[in-house]
PDB file of N, CA and C in Angstrom:
ATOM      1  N   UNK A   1     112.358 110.496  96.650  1.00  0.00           N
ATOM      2  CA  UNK A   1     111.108 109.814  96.933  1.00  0.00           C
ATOM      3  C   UNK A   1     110.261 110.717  97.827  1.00  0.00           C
ATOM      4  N   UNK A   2     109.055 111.100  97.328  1.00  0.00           N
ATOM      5  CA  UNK A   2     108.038 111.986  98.258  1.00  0.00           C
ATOM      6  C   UNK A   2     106.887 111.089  98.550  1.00  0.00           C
ATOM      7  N   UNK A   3     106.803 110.918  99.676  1.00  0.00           N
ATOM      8  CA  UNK A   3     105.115 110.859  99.727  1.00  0.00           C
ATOM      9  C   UNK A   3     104.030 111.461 100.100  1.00  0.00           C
ATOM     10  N   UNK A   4     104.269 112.458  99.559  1.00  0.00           N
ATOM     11  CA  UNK A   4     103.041 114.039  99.427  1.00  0.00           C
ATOM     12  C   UNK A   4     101.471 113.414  98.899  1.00  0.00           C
ATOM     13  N   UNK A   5     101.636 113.287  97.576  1.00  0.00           N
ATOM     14  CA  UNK A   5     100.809 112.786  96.843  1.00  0.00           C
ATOM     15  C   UNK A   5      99.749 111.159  98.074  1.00  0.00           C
ATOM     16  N   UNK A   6     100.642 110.469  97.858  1.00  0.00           N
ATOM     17  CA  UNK A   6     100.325 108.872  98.510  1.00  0.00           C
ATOM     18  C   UNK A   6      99.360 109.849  99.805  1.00  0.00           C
ATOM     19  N   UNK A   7     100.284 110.447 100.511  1.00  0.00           N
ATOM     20  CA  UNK A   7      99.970 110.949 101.681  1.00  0.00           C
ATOM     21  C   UNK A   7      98.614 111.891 101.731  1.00  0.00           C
ATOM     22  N   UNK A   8      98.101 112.797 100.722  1.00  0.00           N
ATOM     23  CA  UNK A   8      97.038 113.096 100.769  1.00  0.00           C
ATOM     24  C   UNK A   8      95.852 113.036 100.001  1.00  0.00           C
ATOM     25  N   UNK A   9      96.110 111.526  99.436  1.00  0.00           N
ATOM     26  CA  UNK A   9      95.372 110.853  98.958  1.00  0.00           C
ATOM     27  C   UNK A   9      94.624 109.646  99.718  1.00  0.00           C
ATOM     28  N   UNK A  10      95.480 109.145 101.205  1.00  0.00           N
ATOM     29  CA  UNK A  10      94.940 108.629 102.244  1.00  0.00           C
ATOM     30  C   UNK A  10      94.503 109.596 103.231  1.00  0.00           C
ATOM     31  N   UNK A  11      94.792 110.739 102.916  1.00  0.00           N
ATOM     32  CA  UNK A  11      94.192 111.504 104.166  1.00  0.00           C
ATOM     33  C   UNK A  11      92.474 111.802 103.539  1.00  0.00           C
ATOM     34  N   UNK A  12      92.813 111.814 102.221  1.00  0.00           N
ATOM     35  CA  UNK A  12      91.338 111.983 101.502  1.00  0.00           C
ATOM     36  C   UNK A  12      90.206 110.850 101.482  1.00  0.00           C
ATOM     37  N   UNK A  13      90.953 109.566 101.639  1.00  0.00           N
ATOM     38  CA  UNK A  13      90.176 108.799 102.020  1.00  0.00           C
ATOM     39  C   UNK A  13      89.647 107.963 103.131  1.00  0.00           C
ATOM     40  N   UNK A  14      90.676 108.883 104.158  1.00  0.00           N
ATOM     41  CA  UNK A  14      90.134 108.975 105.911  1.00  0.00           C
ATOM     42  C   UNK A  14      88.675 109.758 105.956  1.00  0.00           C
ATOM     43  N   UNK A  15      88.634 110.627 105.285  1.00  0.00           N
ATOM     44  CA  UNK A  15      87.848 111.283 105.380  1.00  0.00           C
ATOM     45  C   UNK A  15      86.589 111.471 104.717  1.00  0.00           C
ATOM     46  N   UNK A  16      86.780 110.633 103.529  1.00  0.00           N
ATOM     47  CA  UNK A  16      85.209 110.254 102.708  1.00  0.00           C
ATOM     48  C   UNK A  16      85.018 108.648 104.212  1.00  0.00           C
ATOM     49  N   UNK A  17      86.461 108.341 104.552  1.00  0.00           N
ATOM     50  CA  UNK A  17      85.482 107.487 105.324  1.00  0.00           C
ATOM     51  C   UNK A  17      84.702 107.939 106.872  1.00  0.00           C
ATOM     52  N   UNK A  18      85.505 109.087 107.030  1.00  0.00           N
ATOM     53  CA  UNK A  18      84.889 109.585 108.291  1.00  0.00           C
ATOM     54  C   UNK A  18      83.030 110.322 107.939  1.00  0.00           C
ATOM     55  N   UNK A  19      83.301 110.716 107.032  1.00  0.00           N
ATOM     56  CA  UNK A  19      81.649 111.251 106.335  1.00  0.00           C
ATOM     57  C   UNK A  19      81.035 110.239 106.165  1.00  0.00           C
ATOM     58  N   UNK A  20      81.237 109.438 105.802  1.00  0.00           N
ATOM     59  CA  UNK A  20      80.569 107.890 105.304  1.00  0.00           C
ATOM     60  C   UNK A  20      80.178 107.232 106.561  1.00  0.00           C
ATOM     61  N   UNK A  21      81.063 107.419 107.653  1.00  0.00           N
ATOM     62  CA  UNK A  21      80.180 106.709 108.948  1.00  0.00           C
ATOM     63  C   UNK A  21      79.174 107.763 109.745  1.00  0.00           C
ATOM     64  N   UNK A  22      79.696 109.136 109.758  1.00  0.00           N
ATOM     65  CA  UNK A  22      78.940 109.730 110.166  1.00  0.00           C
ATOM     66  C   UNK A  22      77.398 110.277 109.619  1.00  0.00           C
ATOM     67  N   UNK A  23      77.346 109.934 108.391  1.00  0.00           N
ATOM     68  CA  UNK A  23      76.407 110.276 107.919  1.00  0.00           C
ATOM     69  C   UNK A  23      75.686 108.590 107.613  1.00  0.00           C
ATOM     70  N   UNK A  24      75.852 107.257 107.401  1.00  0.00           N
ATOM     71  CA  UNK A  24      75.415 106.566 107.222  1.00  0.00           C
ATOM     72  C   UNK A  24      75.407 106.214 105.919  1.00  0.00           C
ATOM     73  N   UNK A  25      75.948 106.715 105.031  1.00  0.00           N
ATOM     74  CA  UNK A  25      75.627 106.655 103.449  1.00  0.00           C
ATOM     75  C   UNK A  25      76.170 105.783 102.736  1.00  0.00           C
ATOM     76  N   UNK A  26      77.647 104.885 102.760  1.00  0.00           N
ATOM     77  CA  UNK A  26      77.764 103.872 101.870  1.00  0.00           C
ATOM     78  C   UNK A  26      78.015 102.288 102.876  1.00  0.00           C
ATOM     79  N   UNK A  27      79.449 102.243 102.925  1.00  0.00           N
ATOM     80  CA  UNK A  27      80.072 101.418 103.992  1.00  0.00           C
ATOM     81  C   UNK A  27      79.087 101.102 105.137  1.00  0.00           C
ATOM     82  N   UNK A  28      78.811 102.110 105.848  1.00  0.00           N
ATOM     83  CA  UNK A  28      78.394 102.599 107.323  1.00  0.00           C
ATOM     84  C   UNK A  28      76.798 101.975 107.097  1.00  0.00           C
ATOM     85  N   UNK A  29      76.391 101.213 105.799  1.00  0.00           N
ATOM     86  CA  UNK A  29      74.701 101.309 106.311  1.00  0.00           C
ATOM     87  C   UNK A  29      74.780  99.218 105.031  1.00  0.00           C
ATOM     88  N   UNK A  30      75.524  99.078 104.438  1.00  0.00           N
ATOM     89  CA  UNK A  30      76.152  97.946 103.531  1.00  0.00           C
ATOM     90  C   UNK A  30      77.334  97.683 102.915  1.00  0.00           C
ATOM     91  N   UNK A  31      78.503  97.207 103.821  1.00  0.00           N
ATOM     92  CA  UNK A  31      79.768  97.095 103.469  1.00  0.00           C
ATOM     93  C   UNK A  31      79.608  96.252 102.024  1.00  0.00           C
ATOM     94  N   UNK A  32      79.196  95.485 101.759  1.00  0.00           N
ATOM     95  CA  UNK A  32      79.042  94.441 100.511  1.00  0.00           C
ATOM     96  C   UNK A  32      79.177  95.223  99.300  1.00  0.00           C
ATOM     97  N   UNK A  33      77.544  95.616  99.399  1.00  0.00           N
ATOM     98  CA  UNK A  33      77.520  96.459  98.402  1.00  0.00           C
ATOM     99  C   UNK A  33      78.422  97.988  98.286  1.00  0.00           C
ATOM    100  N   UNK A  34      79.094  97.992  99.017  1.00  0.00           N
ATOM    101  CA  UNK A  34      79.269  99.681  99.237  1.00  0.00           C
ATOM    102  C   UNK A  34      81.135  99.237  98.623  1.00  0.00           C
ATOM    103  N   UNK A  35      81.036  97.866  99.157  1.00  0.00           N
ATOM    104  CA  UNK A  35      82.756  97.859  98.252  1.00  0.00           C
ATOM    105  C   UNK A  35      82.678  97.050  96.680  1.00  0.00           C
ATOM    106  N   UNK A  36      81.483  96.486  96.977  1.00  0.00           N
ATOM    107  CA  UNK A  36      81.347  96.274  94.939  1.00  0.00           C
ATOM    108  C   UNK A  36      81.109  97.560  94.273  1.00  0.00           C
ATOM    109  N   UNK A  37      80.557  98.635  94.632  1.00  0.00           N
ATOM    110  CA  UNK A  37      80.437  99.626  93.929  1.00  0.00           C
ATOM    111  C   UNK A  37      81.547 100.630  93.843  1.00  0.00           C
ATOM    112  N   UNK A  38      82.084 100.489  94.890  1.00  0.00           N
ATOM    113  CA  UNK A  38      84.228 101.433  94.878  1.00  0.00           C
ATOM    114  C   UNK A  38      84.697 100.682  94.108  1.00  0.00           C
ATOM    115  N   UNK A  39      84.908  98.637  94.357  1.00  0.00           N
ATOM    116  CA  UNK A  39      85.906  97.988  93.646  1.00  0.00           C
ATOM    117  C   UNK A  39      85.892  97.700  92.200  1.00  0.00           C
ATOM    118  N   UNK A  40      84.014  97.677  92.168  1.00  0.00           N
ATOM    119  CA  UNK A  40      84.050  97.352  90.507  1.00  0.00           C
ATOM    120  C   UNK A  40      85.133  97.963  89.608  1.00  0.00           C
ATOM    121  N   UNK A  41      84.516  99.574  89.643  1.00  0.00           N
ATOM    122  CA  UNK A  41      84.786 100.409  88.815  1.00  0.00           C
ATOM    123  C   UNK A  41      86.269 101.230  88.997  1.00  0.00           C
ATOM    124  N   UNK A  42      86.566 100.342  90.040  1.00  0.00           N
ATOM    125  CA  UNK A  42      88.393 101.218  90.208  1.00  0.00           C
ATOM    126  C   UNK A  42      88.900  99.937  89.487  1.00  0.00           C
ATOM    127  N   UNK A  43      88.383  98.666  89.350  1.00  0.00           N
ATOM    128  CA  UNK A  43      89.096  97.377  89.284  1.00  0.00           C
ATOM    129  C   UNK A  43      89.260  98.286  87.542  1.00  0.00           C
ATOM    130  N   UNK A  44      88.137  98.444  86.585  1.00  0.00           N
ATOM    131  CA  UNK A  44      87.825  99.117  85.128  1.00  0.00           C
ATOM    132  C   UNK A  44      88.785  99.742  84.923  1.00  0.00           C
ATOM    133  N   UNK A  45      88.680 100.820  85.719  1.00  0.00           N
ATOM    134  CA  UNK A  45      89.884 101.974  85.558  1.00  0.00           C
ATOM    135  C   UNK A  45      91.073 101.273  85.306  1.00  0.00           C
ATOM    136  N   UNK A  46      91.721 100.793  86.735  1.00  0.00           N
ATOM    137  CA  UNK A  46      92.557 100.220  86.622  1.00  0.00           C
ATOM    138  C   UNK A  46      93.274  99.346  85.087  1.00  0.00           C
ATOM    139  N   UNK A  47      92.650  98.747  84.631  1.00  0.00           N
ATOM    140  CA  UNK A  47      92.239  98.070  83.637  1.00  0.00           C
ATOM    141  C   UNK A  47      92.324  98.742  81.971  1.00  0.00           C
ATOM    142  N   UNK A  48      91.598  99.796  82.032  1.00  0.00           N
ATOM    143  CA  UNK A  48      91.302 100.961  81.215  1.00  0.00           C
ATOM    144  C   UNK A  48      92.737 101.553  81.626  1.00  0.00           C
ATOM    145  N   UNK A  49      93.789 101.866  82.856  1.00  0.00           N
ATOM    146  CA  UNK A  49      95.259 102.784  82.497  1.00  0.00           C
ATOM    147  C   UNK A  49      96.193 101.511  81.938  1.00  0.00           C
ATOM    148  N   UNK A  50      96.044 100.491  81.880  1.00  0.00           N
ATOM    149  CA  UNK A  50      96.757  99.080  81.834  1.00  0.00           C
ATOM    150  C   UNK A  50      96.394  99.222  80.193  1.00  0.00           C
ATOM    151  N   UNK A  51      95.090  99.490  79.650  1.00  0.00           N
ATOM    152  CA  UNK A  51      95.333  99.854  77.951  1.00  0.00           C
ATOM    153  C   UNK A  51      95.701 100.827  77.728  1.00  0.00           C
ATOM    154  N   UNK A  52      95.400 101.820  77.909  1.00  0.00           N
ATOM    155  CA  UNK A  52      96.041 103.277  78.083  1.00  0.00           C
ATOM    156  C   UNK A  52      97.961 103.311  78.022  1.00  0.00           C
ATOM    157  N   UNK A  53      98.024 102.855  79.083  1.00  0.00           N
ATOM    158  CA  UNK A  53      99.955 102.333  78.912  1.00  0.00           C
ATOM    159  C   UNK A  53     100.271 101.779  77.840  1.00  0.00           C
ATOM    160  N   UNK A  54      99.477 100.581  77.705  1.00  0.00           N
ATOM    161  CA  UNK A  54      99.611  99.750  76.460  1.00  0.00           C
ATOM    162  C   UNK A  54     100.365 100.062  75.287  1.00  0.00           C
ATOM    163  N   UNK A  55      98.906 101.190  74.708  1.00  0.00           N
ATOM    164  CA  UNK A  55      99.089 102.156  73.666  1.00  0.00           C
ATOM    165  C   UNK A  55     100.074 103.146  73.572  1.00  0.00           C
ATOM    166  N   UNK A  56     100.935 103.573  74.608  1.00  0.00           N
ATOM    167  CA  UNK A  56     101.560 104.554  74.918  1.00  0.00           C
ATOM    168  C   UNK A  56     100.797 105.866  74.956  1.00  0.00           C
ATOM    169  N   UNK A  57      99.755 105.770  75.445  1.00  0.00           N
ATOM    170  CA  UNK A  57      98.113 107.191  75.855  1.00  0.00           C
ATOM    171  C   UNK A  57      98.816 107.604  76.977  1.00  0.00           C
ATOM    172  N   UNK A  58      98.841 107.023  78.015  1.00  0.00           N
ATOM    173  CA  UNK A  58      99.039 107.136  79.195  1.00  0.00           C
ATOM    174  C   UNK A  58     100.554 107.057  79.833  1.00  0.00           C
ATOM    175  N   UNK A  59     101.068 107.972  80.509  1.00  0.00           N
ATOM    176  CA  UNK A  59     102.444 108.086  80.837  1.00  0.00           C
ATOM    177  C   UNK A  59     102.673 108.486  82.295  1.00  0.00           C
ATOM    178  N   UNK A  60     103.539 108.451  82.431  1.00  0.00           N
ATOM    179  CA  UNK A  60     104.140 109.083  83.732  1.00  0.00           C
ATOM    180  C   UNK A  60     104.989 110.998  83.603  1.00  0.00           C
ATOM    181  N   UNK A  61     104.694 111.776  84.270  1.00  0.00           N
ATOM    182  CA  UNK A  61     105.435 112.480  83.261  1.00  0.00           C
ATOM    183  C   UNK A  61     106.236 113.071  84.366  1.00  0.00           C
ATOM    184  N   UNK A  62     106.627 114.346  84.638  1.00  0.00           N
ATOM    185  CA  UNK A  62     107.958 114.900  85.342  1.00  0.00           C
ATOM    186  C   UNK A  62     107.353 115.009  86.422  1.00  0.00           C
ATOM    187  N   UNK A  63     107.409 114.819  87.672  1.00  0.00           N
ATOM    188  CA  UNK A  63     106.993 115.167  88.671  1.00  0.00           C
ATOM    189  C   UNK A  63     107.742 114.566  90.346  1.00  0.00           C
ATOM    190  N   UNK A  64     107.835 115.659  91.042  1.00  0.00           N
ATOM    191  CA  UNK A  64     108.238 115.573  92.699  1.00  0.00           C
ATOM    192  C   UNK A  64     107.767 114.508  93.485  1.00  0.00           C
ATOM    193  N   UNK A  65     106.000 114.649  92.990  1.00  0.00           N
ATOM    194  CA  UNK A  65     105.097 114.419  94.420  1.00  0.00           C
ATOM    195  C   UNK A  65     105.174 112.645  94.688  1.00  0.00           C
ATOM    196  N   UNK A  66     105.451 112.295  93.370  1.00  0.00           N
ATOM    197  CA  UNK A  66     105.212 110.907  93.343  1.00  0.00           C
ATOM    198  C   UNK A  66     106.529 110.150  94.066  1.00  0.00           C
ATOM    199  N   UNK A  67     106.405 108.636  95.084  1.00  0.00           N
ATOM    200  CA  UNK A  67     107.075 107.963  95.597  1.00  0.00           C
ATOM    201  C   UNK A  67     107.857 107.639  94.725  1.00  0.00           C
ATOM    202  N   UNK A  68     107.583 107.064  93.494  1.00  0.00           N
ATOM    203  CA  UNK A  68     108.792 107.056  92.605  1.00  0.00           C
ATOM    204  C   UNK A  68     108.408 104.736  92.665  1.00  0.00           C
ATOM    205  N   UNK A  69     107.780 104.629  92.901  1.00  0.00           N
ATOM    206  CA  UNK A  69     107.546 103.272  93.566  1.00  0.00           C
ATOM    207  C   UNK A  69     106.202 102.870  92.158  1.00  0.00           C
ATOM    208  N   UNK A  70     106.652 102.305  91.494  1.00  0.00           N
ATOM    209  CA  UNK A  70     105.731 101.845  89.961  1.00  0.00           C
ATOM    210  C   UNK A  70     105.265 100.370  90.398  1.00  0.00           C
ATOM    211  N   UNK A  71     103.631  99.845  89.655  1.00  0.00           N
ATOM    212  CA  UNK A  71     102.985  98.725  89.731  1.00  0.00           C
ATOM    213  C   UNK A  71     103.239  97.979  88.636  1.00  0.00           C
ATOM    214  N   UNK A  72     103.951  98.379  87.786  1.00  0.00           N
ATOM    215  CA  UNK A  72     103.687  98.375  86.666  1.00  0.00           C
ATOM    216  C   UNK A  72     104.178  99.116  85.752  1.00  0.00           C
ATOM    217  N   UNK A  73     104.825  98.635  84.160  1.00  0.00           N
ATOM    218  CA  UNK A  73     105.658 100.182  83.680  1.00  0.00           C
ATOM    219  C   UNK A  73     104.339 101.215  83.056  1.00  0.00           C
ATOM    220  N   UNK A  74     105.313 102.562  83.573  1.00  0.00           N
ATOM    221  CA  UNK A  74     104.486 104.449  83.796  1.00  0.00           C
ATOM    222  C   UNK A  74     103.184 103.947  84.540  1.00  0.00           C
ATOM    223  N   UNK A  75     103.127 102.698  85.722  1.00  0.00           N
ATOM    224  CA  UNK A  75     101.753 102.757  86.753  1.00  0.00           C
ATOM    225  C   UNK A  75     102.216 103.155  87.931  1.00  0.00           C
ATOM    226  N   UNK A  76     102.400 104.407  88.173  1.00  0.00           N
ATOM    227  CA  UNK A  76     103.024 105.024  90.197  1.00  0.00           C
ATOM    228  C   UNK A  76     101.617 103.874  91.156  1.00  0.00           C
ATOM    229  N   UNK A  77     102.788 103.533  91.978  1.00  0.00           N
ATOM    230  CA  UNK A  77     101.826 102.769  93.315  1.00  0.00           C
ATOM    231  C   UNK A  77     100.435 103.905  93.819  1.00  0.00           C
ATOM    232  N   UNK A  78     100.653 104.942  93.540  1.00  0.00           N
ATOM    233  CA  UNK A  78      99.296 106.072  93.900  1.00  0.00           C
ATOM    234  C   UNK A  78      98.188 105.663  93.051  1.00  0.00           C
ATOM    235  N   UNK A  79      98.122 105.321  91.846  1.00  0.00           N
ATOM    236  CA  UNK A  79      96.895 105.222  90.851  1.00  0.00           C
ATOM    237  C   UNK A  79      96.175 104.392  91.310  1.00  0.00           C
ATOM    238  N   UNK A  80      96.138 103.540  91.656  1.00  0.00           N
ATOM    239  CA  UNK A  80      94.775 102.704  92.336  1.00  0.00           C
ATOM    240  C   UNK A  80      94.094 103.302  93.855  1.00  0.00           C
ATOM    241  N   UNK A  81      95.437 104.216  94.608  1.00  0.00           N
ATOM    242  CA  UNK A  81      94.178 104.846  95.591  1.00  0.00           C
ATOM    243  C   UNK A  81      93.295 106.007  95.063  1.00  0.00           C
ATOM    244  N   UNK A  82      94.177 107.057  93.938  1.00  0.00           N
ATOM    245  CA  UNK A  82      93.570 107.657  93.312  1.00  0.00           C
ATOM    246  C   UNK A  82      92.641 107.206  92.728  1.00  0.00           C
ATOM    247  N   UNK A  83      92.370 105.694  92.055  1.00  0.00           N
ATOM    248  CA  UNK A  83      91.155 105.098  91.507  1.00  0.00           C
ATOM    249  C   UNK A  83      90.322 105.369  92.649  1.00  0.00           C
ATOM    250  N   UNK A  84      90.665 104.535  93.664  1.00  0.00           N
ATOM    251  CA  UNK A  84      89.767 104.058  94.719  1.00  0.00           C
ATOM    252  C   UNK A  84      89.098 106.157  94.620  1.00  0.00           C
ATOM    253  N   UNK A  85      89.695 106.671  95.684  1.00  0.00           N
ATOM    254  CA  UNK A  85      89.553 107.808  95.883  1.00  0.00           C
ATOM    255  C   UNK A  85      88.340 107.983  95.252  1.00  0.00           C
ATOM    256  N   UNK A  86      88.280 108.460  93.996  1.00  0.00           N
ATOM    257  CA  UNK A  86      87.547 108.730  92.547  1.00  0.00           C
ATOM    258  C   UNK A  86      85.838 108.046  93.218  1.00  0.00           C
ATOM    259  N   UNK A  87      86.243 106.858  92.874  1.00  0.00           N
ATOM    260  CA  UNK A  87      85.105 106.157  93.159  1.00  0.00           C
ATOM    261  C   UNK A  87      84.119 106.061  94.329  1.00  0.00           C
ATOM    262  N   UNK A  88      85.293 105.937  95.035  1.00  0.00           N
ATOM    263  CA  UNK A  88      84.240 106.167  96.828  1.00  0.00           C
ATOM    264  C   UNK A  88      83.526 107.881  96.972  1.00  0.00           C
ATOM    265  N   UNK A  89      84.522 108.492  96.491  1.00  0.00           N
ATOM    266  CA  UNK A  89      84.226 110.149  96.170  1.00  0.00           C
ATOM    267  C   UNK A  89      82.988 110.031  95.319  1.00  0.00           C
ATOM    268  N   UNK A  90      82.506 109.334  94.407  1.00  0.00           N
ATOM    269  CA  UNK A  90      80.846 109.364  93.800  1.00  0.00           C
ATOM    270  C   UNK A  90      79.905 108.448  94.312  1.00  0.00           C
ATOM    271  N   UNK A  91      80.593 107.519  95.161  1.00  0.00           N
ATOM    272  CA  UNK A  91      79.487 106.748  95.771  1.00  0.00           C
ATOM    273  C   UNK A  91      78.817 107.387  96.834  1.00  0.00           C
ATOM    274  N   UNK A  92      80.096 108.359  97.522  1.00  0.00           N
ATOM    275  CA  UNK A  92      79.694 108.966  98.273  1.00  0.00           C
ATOM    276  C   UNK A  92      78.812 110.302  98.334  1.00  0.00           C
ATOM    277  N   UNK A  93      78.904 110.893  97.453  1.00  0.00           N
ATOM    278  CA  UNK A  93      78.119 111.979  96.647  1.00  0.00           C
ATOM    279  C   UNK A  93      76.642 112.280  96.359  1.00  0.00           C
ATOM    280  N   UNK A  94      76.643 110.620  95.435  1.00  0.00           N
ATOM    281  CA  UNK A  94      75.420 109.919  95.142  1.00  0.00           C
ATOM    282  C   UNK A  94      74.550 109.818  96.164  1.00  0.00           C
ATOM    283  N   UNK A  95      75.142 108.895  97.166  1.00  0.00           N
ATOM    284  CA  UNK A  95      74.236 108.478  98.505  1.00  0.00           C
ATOM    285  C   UNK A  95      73.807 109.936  99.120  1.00  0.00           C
ATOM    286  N   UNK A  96      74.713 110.700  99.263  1.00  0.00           N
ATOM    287  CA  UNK A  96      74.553 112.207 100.280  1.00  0.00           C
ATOM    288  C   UNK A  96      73.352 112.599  99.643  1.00  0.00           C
ATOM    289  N   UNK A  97      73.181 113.011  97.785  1.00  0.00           N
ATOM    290  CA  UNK A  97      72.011 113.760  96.993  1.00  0.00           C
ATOM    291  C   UNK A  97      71.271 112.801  97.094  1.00  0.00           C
ATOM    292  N   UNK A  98      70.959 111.467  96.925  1.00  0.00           N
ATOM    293  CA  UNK A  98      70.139 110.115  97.257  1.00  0.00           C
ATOM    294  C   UNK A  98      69.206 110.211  98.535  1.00  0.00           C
ATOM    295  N   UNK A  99      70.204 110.308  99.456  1.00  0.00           N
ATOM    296  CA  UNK A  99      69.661 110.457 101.323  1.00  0.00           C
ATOM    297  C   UNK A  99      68.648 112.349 101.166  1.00  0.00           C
ATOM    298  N   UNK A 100      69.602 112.733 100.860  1.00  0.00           N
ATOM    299  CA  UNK A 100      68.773 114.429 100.859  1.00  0.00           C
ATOM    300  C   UNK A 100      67.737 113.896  99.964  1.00  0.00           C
ATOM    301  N   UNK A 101      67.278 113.916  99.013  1.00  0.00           N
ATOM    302  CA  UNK A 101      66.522 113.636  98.207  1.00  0.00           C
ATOM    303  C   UNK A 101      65.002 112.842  98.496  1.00  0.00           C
ATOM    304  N   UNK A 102      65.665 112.164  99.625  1.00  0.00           N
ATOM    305  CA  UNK A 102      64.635 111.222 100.340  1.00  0.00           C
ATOM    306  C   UNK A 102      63.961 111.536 101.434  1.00  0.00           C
ATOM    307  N   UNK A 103      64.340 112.960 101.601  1.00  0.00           N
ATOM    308  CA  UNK A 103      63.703 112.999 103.330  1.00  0.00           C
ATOM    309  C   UNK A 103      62.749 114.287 102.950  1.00  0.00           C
TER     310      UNK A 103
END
């Protein structure tokens, strides 16, 4: 059991949240909206690897990094922060070229 992966996948999202307050851009200026726009579209994803498995598209395949800890069969407990991740990572993006864009 590793938690490499888990582990710097919350460190990645310490840190879109540490940019996010310091700069003002999602969370930091409308929590509401700033978690309908992470949760929608990780909820999709989520959703979208749940057909993906379905079909047998989507797998688990050989690997160290992962806890070894499944949501679900071939769903590792990491894929929904990796969703999350994903998502806050373009909300956050957006807002940064959005905010520049505006001044």
């Amino acid at each position: 059991m590793s938690f490499v992966y888990l582990g710097l996948l919350l460190f990645s999202l310490t840190g879109l949240a540490l940019l996010d307050w310091r700069f003002k851009l999602a969370f930091a200026v409308s929590a509401r909206r700033a978690a309908l726009a992470v949760l929608l579209p990780a909820t999709y994803l989520l959703i979208w690897d749940a057909v993906g498995i379905g079909l047998g598209i989507f797998f688990i395949g050989k690997t160290t990094m992962l806890t070894g800890v499944l949501l679900a069969p071939e769903m590792p407990l990491e894929e929904p922060f990796f969703l999350l991740l994903l998502c806050y990572t373009t909300l956050i993006v957006f807002r940064a070229v959005e905010k520049r864009r505006t001044k």
